[in-house]
N, C-alpha and C. Protein backbone atom coordinates (compact mmCIF):
# COMPACT_ATOMS: atom_id res chain seq x y z
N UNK A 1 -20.81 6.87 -3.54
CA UNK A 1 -19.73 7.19 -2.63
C UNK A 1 -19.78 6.23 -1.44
N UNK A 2 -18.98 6.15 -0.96
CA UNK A 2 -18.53 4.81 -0.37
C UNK A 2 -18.02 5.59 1.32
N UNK A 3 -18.12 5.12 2.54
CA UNK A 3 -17.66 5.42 3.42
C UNK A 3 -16.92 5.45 3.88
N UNK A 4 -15.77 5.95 4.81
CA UNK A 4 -13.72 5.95 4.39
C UNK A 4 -14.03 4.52 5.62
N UNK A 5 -13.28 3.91 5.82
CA UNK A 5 -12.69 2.20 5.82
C UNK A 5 -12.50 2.99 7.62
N UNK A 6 -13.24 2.47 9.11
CA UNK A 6 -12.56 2.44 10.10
C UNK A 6 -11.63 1.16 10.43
N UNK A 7 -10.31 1.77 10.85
CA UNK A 7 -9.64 0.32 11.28
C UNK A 7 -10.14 -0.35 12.69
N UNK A 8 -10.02 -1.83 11.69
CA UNK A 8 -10.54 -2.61 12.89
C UNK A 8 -9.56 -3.66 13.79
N UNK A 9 -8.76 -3.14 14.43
CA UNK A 9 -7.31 -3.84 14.85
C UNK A 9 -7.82 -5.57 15.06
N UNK A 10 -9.02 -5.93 15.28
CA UNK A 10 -9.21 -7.41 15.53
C UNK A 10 -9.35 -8.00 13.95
N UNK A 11 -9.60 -7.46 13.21
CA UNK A 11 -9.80 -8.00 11.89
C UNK A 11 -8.19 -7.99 11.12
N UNK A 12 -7.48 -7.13 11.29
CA UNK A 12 -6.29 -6.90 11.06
C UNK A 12 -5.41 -7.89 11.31
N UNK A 13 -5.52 -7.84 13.27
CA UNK A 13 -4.73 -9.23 13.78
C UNK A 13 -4.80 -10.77 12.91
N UNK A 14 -6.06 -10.37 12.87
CA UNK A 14 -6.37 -12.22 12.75
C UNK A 14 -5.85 -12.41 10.87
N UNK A 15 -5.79 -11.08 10.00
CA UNK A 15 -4.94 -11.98 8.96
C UNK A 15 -3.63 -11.19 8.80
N UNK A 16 -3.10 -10.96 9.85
CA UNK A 16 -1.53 -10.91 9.59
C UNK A 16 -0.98 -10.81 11.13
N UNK A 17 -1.15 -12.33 11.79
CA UNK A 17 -0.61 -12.90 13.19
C UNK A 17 0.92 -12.54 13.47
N UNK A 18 1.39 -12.81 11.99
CA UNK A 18 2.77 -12.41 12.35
C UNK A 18 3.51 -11.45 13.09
N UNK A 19 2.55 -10.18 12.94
CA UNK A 19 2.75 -8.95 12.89
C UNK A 19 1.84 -8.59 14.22
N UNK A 20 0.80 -9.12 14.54
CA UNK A 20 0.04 -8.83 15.85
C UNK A 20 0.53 -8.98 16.98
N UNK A 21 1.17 -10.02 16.71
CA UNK A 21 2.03 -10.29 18.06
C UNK A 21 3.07 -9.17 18.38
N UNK A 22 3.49 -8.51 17.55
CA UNK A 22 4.51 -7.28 18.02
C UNK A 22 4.01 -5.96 17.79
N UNK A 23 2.58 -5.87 17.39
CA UNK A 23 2.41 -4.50 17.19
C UNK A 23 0.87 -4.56 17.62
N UNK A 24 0.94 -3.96 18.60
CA UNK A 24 -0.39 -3.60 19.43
C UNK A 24 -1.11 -2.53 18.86
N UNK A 25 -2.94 -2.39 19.28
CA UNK A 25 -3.66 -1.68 18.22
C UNK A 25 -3.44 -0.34 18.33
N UNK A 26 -2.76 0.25 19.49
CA UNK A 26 -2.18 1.70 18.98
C UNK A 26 -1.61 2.00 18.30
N UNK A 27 -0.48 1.74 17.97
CA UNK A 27 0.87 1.40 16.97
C UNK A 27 -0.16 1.14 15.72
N UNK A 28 -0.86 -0.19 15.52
CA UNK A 28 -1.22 -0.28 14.20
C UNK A 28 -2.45 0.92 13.72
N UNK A 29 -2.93 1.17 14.94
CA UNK A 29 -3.81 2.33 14.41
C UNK A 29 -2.83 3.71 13.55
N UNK A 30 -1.95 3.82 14.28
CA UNK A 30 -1.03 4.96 13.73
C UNK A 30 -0.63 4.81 12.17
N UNK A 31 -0.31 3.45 12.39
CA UNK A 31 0.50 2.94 11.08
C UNK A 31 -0.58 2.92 10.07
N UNK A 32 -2.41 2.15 10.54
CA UNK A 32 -2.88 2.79 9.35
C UNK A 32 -3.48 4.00 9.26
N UNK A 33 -3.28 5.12 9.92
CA UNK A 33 -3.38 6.51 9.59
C UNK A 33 -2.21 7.09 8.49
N UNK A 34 -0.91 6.28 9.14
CA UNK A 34 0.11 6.56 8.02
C UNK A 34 -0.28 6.06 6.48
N UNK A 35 -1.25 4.72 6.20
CA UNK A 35 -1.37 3.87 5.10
C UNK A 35 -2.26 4.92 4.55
N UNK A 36 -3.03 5.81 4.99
CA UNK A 36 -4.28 6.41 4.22
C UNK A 36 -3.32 7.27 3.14
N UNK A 37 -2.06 7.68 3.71
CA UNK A 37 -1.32 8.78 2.65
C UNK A 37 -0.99 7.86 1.39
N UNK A 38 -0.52 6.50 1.60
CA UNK A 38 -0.45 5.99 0.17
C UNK A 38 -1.90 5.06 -0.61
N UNK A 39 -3.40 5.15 -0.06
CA UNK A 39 -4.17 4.59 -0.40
C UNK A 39 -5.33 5.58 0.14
N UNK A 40 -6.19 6.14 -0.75
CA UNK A 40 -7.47 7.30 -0.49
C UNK A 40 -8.48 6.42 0.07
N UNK A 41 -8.40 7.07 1.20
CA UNK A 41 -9.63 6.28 2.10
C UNK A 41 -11.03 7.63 2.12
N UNK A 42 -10.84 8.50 1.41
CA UNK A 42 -11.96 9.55 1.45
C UNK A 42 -12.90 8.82 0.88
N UNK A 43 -14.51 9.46 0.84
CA UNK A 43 -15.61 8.86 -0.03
C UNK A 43 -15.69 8.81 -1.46
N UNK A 44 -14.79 9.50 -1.78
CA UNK A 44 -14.08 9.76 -3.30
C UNK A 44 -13.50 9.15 -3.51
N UNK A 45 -13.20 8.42 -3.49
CA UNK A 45 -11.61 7.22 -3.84
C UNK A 45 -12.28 6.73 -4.81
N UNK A 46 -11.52 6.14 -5.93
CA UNK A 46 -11.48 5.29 -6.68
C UNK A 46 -11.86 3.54 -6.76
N UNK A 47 -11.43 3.30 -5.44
CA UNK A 47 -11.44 2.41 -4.84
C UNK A 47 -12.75 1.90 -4.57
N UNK A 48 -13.20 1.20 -4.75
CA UNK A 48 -14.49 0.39 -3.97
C UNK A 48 -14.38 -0.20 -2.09
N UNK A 49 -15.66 0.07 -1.65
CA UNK A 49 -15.38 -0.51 -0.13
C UNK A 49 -16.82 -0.46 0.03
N UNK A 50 -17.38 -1.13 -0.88
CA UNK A 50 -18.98 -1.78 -0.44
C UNK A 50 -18.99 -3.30 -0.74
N UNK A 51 -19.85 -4.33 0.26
CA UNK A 51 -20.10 -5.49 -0.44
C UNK A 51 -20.36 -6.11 -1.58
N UNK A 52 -20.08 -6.76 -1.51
CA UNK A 52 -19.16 -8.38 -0.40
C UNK A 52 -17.66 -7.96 -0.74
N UNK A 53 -17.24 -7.13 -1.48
CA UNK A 53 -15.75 -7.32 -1.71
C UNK A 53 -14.67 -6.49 -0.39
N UNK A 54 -15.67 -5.10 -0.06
CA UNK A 54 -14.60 -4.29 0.69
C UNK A 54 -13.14 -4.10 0.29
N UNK A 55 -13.34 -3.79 -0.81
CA UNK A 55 -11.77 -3.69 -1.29
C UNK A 55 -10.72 -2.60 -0.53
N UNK A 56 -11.13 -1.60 -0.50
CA UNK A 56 -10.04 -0.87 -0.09
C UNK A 56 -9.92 -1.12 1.68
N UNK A 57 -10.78 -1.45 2.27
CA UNK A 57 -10.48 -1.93 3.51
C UNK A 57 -9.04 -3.23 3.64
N UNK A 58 -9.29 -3.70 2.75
CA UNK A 58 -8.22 -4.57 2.67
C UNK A 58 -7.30 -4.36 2.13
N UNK A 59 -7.16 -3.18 1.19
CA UNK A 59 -5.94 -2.75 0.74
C UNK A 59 -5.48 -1.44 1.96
N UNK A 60 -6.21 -0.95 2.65
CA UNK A 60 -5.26 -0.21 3.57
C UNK A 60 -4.68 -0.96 4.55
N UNK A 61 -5.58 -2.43 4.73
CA UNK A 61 -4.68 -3.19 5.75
C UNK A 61 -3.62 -3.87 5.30
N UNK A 62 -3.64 -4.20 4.09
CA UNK A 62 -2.02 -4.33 3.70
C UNK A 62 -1.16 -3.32 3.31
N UNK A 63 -1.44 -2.24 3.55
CA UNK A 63 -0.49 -1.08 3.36
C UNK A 63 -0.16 -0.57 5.21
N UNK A 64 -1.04 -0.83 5.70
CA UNK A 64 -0.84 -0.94 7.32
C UNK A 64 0.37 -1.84 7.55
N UNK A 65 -0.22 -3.20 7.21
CA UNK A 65 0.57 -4.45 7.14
C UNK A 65 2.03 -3.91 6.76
N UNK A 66 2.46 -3.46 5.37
CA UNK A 66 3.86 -3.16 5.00
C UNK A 66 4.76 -2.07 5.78
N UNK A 67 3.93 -1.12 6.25
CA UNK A 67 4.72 -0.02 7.15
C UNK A 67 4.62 -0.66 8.94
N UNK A 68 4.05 -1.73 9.51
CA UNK A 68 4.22 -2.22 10.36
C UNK A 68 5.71 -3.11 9.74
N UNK A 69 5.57 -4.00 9.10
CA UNK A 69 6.89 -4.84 8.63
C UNK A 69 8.61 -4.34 8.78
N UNK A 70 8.06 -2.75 8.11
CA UNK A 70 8.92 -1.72 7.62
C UNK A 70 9.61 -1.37 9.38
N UNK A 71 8.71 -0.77 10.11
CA UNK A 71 9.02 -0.17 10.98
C UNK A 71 8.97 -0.60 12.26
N UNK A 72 8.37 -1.45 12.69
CA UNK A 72 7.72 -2.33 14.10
C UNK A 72 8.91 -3.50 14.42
N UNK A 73 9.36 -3.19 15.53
CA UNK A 73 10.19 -4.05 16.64
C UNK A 73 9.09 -5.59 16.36
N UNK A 74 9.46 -6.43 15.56
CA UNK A 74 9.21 -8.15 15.33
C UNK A 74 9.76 -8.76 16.00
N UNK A 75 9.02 -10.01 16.48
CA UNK A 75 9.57 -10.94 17.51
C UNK A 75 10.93 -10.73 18.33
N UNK A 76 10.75 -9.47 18.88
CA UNK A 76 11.33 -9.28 19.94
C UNK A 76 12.67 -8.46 19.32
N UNK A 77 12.86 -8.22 18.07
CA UNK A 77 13.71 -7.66 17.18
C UNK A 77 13.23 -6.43 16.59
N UNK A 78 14.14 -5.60 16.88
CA UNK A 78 14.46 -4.40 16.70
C UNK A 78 13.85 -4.26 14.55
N UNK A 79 13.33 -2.73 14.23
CA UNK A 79 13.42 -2.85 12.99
C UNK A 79 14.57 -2.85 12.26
N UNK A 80 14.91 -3.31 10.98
CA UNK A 80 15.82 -3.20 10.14
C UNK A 80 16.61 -1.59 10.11
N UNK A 81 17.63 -0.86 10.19
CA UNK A 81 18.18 0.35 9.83
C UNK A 81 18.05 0.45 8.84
N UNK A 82 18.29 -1.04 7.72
CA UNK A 82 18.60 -0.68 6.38
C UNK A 82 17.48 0.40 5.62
N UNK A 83 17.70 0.76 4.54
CA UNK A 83 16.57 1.26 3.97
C UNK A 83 16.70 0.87 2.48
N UNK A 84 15.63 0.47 1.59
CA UNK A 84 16.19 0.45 0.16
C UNK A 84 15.65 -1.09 0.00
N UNK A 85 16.17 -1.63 -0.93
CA UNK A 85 16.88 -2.81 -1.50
C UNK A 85 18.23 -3.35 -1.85
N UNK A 86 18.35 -4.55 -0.83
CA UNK A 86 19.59 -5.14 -0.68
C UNK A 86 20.07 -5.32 -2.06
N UNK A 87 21.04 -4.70 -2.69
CA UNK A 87 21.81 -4.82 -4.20
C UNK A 87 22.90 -6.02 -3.77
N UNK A 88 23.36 -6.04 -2.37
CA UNK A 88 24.47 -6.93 -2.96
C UNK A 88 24.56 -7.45 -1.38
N UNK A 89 24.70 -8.81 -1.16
CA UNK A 89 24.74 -9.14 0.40
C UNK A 89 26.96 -10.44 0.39
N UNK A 90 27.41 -10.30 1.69
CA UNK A 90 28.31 -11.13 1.52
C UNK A 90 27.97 -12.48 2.76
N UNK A 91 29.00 -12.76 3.39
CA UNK A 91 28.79 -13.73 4.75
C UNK A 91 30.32 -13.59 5.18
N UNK A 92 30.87 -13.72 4.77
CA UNK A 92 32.52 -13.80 5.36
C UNK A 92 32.82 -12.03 5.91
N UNK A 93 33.05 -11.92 7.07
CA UNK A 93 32.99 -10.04 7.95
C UNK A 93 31.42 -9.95 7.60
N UNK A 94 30.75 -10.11 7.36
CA UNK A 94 29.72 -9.45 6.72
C UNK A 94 29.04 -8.38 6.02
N UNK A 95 28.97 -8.13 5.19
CA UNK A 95 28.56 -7.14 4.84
C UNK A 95 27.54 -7.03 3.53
N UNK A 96 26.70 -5.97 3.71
CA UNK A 96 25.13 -5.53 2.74
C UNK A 96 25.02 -4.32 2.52
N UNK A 97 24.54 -4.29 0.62
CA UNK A 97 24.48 -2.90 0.37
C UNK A 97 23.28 -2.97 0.04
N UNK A 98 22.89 -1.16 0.05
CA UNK A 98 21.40 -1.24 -0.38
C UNK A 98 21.28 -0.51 -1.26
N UNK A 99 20.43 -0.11 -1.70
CA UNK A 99 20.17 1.09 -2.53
C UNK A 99 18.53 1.52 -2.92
N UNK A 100 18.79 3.08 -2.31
CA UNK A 100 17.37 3.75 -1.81
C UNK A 100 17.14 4.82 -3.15
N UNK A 101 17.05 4.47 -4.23
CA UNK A 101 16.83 5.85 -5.39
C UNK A 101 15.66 5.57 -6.19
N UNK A 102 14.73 5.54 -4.91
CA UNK A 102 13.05 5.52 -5.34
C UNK A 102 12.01 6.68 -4.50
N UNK A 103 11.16 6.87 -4.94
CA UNK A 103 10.46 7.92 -4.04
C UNK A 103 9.57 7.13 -3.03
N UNK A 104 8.90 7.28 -2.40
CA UNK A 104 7.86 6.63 -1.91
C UNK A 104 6.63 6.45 -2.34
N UNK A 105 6.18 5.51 -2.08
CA UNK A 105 4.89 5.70 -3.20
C UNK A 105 5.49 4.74 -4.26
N UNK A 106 6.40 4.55 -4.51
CA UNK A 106 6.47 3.89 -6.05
C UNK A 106 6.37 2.58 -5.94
N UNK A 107 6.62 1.77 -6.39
CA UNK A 107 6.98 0.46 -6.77
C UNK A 107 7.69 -0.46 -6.39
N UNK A 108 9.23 -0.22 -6.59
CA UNK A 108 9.84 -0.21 -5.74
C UNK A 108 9.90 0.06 -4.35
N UNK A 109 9.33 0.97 -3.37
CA UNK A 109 9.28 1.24 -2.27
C UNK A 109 8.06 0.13 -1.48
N UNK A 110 7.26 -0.32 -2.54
CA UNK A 110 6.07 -1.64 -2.19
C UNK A 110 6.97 -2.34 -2.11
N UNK A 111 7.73 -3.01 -3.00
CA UNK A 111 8.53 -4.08 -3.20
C UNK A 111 9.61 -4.18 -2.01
N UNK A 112 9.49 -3.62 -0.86
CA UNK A 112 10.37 -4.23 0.22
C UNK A 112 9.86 -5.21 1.15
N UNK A 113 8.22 -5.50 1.17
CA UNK A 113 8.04 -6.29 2.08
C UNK A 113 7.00 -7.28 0.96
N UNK A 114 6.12 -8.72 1.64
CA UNK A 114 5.69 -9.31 0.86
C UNK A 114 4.02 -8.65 0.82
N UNK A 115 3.67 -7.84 2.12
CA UNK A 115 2.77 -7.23 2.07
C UNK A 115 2.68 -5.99 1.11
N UNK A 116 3.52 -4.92 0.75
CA UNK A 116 3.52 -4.27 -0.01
C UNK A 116 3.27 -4.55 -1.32
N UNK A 117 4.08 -5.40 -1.63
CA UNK A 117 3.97 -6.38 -3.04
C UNK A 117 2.80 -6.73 -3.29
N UNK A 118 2.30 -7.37 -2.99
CA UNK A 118 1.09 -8.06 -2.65
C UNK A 118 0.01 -6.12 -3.30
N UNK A 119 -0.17 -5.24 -2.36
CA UNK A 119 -0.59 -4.20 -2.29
C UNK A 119 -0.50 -3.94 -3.98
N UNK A 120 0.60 -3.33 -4.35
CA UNK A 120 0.92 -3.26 -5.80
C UNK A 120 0.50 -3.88 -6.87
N UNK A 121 0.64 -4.91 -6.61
CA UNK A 121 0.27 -5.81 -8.01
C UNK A 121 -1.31 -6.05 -8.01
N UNK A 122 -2.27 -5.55 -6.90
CA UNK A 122 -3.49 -6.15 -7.20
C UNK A 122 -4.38 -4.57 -7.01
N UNK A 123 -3.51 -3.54 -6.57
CA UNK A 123 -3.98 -2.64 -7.36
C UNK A 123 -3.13 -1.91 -8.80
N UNK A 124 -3.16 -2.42 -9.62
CA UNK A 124 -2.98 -2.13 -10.73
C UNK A 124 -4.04 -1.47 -11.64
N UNK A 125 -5.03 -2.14 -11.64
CA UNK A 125 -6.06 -1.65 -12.12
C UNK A 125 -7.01 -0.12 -11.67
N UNK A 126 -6.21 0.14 -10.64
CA UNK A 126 -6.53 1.94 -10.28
C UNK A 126 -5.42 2.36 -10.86
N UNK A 127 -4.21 2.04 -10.92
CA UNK A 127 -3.32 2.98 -11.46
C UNK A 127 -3.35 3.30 -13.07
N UNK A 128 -4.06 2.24 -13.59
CA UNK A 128 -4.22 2.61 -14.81
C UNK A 128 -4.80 3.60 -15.70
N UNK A 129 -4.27 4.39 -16.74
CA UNK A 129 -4.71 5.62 -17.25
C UNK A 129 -5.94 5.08 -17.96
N UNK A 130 -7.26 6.11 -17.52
CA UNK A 130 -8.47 5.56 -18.84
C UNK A 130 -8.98 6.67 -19.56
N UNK A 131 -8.75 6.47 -21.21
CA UNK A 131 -8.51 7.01 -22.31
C UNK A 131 -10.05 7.44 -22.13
N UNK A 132 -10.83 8.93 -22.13
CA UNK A 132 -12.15 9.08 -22.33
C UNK A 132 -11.94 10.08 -23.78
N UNK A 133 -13.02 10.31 -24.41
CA UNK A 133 -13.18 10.56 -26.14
C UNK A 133 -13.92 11.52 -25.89
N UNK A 134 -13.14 12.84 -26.20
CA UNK A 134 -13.65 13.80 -26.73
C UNK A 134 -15.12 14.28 -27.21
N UNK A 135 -15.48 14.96 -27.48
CA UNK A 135 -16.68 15.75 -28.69
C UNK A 135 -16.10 15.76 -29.73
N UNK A 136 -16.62 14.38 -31.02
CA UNK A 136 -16.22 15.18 -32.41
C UNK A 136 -17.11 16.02 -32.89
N UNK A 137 -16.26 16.96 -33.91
CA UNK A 137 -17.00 17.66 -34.30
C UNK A 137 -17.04 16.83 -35.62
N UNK A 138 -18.52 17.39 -36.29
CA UNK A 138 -18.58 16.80 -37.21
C UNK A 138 -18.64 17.92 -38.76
N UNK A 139 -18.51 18.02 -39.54
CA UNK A 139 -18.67 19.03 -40.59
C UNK A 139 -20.52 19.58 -40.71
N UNK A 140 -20.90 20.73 -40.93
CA UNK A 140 -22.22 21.14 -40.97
C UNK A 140 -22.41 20.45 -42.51
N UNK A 141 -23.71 19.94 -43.04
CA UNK A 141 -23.89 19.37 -44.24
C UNK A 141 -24.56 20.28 -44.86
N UNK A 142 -24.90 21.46 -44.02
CA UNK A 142 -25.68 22.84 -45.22
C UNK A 142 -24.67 23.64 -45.24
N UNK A 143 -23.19 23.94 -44.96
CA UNK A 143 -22.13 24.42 -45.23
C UNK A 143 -22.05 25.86 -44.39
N UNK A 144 -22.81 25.42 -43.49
CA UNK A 144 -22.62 26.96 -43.06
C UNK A 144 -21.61 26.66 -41.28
């Protein structure tokens, strides 16, 4: 068992600058309290977070990372209203549609930022179902 991941807002900053600059370590502390609901930071997790790899430390900071993206006032800009994925964008009046008919948690809902994405595709290997084998029984050979 493994120890749940404390956030470390200086380790955070320094690999996703983009995002440090507009979201100070209160805010990101919140945001990864929010990340623990889509990634088990208990001593039970699935997840590994012992050396040299620290995996799930780094997967809650990119799940930190995607709900900062999601929600955090960026370079001086307000967050997006939209919600979803842009289905269809124009330029002339302007106008963008989206479409939100995913749950959270899914796949789609990773797939709005490059941090989420990122999140998804390299845990794959926890989401995967693993087939464990039964007790056969075997026939008694004195027939009883």
């Amino acid at each position: 068992m493994d120890a749940p991941v404390v956030f470390n807002y200086t380790s955070w900053a320094a690999r996703y600058p983009e995002l440090s600059g507009s979201v100070g370590s209160p805010q990101a502390q919140e945001y990864f309290n929010e990340a623990q609901l889509y990634c088990d930071n208990s001593p039970n997790s699935i997840i590994p977070n012992c050396a040299p790899v620290y995996q799930r430390a780094t997967y809650l900071n990119m799940v930190t990372a995607h709900i900062a993206a999601l929600n955090a006032s960026l370079n001086g800009s307000p967050s997006s209203p939209l919600v979803g994925r842009i289905t269809s964008a124009g330029q002339g009046s302007v106008n963008v549609s989206t479409q939100m008919d995913y749950p959270p948690g899914s796949a789609q809902w990773f797939q709005q930022t490059k941090y989420g994405s990122a999140f998804w595709a390299s845990t794959t290997q926890f989401r995967s179902m693993a087939y464990v084998r039964g007790p056969v029984s075997r026939p008694n050979p004195w027939g009883r």
